[in-house]
N, C-alpha and C. Protein backbone atom coordinates (compact mmCIF):
# COMPACT_ATOMS: atom_id res chain seq x y z
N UNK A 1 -24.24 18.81 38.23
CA UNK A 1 -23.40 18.86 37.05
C UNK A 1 -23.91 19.91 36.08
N UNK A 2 -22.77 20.68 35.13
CA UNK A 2 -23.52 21.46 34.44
C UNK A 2 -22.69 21.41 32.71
N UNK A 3 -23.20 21.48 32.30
CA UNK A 3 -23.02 20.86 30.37
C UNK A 3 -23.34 21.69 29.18
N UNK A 4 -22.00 22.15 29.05
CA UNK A 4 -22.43 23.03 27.68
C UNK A 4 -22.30 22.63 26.06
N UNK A 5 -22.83 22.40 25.29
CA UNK A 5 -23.14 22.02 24.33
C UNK A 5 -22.99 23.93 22.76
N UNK A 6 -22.22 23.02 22.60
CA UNK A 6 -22.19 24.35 21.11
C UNK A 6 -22.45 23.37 20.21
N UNK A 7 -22.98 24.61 19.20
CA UNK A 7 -23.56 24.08 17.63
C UNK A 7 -23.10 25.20 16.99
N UNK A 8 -23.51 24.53 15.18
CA UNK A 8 -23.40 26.04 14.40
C UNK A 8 -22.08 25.86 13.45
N UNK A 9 -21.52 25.18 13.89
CA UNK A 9 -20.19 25.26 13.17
C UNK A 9 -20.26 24.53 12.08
N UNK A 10 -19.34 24.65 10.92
CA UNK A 10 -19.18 24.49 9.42
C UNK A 10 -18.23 24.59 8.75
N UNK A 11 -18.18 24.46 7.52
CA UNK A 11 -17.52 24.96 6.38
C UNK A 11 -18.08 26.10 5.80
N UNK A 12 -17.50 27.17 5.17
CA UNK A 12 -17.87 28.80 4.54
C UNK A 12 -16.98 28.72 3.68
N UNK A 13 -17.30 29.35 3.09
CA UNK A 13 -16.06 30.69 1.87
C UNK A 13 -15.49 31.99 2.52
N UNK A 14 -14.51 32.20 2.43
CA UNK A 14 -14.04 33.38 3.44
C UNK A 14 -15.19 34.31 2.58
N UNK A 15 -15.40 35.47 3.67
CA UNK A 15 -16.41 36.41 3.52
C UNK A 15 -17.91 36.25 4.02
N UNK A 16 -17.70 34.83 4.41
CA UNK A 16 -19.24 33.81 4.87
C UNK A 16 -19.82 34.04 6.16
N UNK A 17 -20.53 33.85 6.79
CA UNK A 17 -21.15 33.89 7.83
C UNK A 17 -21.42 32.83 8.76
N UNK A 18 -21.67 32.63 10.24
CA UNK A 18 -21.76 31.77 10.56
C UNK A 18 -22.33 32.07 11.94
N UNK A 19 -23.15 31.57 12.77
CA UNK A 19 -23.19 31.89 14.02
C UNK A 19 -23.50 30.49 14.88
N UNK A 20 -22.68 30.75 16.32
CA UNK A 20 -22.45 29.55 16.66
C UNK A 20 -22.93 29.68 18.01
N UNK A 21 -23.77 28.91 18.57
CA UNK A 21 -24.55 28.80 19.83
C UNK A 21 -24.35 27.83 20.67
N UNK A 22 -24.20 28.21 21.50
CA UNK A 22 -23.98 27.31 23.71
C UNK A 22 -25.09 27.46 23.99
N UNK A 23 -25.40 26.33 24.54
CA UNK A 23 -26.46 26.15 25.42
C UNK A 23 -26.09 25.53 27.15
N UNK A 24 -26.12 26.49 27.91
CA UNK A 24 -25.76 25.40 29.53
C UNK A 24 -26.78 24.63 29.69
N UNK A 25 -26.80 23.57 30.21
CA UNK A 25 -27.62 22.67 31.41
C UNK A 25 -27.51 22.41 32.41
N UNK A 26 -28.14 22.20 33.30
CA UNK A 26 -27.65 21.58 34.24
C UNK A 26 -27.83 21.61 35.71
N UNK A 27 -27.60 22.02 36.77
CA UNK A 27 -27.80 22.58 38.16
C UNK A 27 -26.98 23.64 38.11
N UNK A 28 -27.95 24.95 37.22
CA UNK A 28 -27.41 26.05 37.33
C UNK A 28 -28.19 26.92 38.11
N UNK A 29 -27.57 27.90 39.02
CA UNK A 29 -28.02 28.49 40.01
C UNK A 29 -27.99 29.61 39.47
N UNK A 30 -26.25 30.23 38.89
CA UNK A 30 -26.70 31.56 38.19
C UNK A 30 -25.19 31.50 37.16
N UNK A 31 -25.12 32.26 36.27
CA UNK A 31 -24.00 32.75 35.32
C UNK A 31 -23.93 33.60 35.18
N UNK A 32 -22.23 33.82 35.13
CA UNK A 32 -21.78 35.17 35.78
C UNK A 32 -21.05 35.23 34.52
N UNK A 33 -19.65 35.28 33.91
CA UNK A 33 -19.43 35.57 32.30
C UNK A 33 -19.43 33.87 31.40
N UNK A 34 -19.62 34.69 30.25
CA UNK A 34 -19.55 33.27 29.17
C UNK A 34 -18.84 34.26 28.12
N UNK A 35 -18.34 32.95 27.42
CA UNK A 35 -16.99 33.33 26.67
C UNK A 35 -17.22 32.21 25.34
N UNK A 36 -16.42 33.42 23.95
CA UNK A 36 -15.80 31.55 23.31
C UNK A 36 -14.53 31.77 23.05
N UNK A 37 -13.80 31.01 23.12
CA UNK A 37 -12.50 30.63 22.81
C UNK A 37 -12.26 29.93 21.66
N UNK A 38 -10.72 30.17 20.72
CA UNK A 38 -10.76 29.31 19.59
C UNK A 38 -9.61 28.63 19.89
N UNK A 39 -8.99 27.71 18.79
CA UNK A 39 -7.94 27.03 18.97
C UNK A 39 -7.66 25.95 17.74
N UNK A 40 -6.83 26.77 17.19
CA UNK A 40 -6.00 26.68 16.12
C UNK A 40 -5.08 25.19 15.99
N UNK A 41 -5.28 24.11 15.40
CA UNK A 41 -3.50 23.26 14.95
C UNK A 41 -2.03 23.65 15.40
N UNK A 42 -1.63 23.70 16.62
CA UNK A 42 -0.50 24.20 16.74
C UNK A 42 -0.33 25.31 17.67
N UNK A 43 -1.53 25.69 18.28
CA UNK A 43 -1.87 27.30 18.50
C UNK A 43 -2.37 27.45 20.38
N UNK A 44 -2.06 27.94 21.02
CA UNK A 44 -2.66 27.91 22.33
C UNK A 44 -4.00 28.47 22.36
N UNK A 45 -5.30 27.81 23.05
CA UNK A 45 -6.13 28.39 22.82
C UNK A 45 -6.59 30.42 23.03
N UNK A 46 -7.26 30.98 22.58
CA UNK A 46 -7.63 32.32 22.54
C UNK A 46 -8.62 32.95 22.74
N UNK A 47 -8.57 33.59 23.77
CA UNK A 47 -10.35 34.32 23.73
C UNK A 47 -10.68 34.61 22.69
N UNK A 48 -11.87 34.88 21.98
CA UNK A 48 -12.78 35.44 20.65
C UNK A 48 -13.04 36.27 21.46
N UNK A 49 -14.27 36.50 22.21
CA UNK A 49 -15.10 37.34 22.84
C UNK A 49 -15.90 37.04 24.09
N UNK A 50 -16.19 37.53 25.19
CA UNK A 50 -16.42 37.55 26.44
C UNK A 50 -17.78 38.41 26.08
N UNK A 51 -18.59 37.66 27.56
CA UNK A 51 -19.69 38.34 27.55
C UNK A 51 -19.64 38.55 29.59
N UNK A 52 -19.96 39.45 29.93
CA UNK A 52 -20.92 39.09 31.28
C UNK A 52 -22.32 39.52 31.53
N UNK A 53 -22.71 39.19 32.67
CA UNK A 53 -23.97 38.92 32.76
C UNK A 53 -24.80 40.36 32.36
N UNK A 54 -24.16 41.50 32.92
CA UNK A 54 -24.65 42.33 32.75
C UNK A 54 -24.88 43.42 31.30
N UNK A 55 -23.97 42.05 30.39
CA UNK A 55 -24.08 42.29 29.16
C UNK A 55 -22.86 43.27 28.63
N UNK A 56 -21.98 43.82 29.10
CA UNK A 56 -20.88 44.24 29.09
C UNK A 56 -20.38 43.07 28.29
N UNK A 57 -19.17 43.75 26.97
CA UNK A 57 -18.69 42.53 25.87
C UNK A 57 -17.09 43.19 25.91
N UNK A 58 -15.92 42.14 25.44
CA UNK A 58 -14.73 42.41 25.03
C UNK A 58 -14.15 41.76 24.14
N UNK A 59 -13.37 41.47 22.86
CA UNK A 59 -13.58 40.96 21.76
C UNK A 59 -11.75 40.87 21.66
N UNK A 60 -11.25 39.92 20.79
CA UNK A 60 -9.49 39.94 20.39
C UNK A 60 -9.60 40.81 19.76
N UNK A 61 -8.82 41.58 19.46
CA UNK A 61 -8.74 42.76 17.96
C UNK A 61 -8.69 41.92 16.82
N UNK A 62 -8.44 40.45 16.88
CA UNK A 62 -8.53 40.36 15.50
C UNK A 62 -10.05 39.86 14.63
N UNK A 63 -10.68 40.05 15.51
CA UNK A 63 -12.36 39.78 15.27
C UNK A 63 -13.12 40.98 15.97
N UNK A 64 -12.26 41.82 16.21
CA UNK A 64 -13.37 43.37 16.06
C UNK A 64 -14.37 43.61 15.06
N UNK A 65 -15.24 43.84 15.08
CA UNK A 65 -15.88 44.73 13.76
C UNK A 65 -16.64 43.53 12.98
N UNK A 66 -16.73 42.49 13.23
CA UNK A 66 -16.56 41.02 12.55
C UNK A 66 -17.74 40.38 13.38
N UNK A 67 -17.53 40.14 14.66
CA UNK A 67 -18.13 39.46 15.42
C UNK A 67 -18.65 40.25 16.38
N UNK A 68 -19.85 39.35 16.95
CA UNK A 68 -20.65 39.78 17.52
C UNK A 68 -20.92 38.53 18.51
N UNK A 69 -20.60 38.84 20.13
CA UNK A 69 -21.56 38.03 21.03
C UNK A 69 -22.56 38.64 21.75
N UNK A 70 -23.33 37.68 22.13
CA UNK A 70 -24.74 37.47 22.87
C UNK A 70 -24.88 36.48 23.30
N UNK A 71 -26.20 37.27 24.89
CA UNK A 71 -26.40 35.99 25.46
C UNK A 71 -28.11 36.41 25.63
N UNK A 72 -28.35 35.04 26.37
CA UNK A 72 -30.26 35.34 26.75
C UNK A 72 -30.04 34.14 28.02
N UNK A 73 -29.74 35.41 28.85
CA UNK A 73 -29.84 34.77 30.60
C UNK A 73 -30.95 33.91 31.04
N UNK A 74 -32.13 34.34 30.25
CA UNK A 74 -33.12 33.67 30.61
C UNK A 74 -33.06 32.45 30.16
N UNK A 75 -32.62 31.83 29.18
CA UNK A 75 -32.33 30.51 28.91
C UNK A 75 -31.18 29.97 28.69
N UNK A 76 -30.08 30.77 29.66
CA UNK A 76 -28.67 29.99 29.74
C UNK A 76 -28.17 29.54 28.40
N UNK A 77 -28.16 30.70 27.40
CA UNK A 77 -27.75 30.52 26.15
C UNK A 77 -26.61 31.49 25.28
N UNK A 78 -26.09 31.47 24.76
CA UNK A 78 -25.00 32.64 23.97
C UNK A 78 -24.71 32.23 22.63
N UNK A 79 -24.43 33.02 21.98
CA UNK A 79 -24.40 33.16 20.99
C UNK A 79 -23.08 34.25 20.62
N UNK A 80 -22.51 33.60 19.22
CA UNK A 80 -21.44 34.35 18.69
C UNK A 80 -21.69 34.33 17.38
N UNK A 81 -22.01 35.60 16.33
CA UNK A 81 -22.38 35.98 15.30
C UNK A 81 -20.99 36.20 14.61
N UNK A 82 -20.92 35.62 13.53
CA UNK A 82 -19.47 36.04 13.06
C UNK A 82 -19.44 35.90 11.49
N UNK A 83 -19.47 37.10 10.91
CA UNK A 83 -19.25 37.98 9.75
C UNK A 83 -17.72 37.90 9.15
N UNK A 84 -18.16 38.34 7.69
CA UNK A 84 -16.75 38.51 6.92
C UNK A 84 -15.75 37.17 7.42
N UNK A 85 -15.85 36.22 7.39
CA UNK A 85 -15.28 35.23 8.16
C UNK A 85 -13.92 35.35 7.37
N UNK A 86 -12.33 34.90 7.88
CA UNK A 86 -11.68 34.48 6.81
C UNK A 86 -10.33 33.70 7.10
N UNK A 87 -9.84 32.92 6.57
CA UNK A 87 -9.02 31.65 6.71
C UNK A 87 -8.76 31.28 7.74
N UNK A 88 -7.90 32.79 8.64
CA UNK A 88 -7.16 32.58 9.90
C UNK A 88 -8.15 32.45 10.85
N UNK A 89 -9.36 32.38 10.66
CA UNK A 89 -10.79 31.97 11.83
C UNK A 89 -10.91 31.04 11.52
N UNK A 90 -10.36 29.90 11.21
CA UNK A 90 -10.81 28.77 11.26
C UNK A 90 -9.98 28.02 12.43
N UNK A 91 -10.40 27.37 12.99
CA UNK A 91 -10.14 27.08 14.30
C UNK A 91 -11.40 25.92 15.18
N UNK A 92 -11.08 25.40 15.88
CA UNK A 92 -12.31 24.68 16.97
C UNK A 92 -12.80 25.44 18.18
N UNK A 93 -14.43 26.10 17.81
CA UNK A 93 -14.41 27.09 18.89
C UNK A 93 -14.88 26.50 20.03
N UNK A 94 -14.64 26.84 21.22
CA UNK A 94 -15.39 26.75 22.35
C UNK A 94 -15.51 27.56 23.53
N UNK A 95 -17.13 26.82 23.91
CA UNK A 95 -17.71 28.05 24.82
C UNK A 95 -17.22 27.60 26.37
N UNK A 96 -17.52 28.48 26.60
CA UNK A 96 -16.83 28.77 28.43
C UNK A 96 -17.90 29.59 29.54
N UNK A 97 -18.45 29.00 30.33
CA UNK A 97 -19.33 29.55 30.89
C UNK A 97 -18.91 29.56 32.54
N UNK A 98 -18.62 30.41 33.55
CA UNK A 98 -18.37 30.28 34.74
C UNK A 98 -19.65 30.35 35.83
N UNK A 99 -19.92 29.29 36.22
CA UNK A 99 -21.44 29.27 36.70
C UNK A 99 -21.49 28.98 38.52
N UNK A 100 -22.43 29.04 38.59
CA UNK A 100 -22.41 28.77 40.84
C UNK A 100 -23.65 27.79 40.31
N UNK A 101 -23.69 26.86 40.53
CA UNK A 101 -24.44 25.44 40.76
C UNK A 101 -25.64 25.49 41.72
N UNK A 102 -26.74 24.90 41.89
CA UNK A 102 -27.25 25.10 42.57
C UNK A 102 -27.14 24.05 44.19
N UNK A 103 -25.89 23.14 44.05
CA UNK A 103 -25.11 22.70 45.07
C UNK A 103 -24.27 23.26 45.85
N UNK A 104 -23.60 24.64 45.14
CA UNK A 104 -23.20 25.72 46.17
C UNK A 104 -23.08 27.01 45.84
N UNK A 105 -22.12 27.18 46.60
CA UNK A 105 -21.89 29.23 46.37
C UNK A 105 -20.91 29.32 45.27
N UNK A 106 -19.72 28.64 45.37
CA UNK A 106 -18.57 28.88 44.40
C UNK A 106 -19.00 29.18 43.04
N UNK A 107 -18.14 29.83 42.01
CA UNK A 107 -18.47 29.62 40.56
C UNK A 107 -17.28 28.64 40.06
N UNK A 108 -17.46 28.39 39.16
CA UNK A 108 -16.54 27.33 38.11
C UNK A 108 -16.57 27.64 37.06
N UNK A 109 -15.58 27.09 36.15
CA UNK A 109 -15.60 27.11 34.65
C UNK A 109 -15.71 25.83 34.19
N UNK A 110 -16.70 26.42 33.43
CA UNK A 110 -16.56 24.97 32.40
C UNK A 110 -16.80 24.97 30.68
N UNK A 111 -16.54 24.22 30.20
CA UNK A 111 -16.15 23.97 28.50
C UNK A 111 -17.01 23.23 28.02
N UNK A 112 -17.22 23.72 27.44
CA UNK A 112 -17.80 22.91 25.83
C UNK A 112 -17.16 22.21 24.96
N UNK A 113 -17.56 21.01 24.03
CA UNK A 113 -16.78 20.03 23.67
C UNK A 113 -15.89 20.47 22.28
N UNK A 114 -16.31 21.52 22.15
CA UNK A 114 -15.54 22.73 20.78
C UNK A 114 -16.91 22.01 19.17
N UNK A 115 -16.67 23.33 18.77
CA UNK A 115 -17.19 23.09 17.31
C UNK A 115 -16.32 23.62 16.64
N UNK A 116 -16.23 22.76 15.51
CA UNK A 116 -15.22 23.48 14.09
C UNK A 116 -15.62 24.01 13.24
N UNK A 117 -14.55 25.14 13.08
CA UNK A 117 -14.80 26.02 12.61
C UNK A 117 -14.27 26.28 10.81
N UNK A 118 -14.33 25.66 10.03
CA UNK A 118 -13.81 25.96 8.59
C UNK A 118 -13.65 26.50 7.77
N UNK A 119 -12.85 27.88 7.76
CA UNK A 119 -13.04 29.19 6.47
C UNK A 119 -12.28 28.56 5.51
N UNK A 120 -12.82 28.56 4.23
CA UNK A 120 -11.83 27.95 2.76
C UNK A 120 -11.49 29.65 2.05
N UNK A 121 -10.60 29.57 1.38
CA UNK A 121 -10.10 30.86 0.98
C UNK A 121 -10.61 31.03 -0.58
């Protein structure tokens, strides 16, 4: 089994800062991309920003310039740095990690239980 856990999340003032961290566990063999996704009241969820392993990143345009992900392979961890925060980022984020288990070859996706996210204007 493998279990991702995010933290970090809050309430801000738009313009605020916040950075929000995944941690995998589990019978992980290896990870190949991790991601967070948000998801809005009403809203289908949305990539934020993608990472893969090789550290290669891709971001929504509407958190260009704003945000920042990272990861540290060595401890099955990521991180999303996120600047200038403001209203329309508020949302429940969650992380997404596609991993191969150390039960087989395949990879999978799996989710995190979301953290919320609260910009006040």
């Amino acid at each position: 089994q493998v279990q991702l856990v995010e933290s970090g999340g809050g309430l801000v003032q738009a313009g605020g800062s916040l950075r929000l961290s995944c941690a995998a566990s589990g019978s992980i063999f290896s990870i190949n991309a991790m991601g967070w996704y948000r998801q809005a009241p009403g809203t289908q969820r949305e990539l934020v920003a993608r990472i893969i392993s090789g550290g290669i990143t891709n971001y929504a345009d509407s958190v260009k310039g704003r945000f920042t992900i990272f990861r540290n392979n060595t401890k099955n961890t990521m991180f999303l740095q996120m600047n200038s925060l403001k209203p329309e980022d508020t949302a429940v984020y969650y992380c997404n990690a596609n991993v191969r288990s150390t039960m087989g070859y395949a990879f999978y996706n799996y989710w995190g239980q979301g953290t919320q996210v609260t910009v006040s204007s």
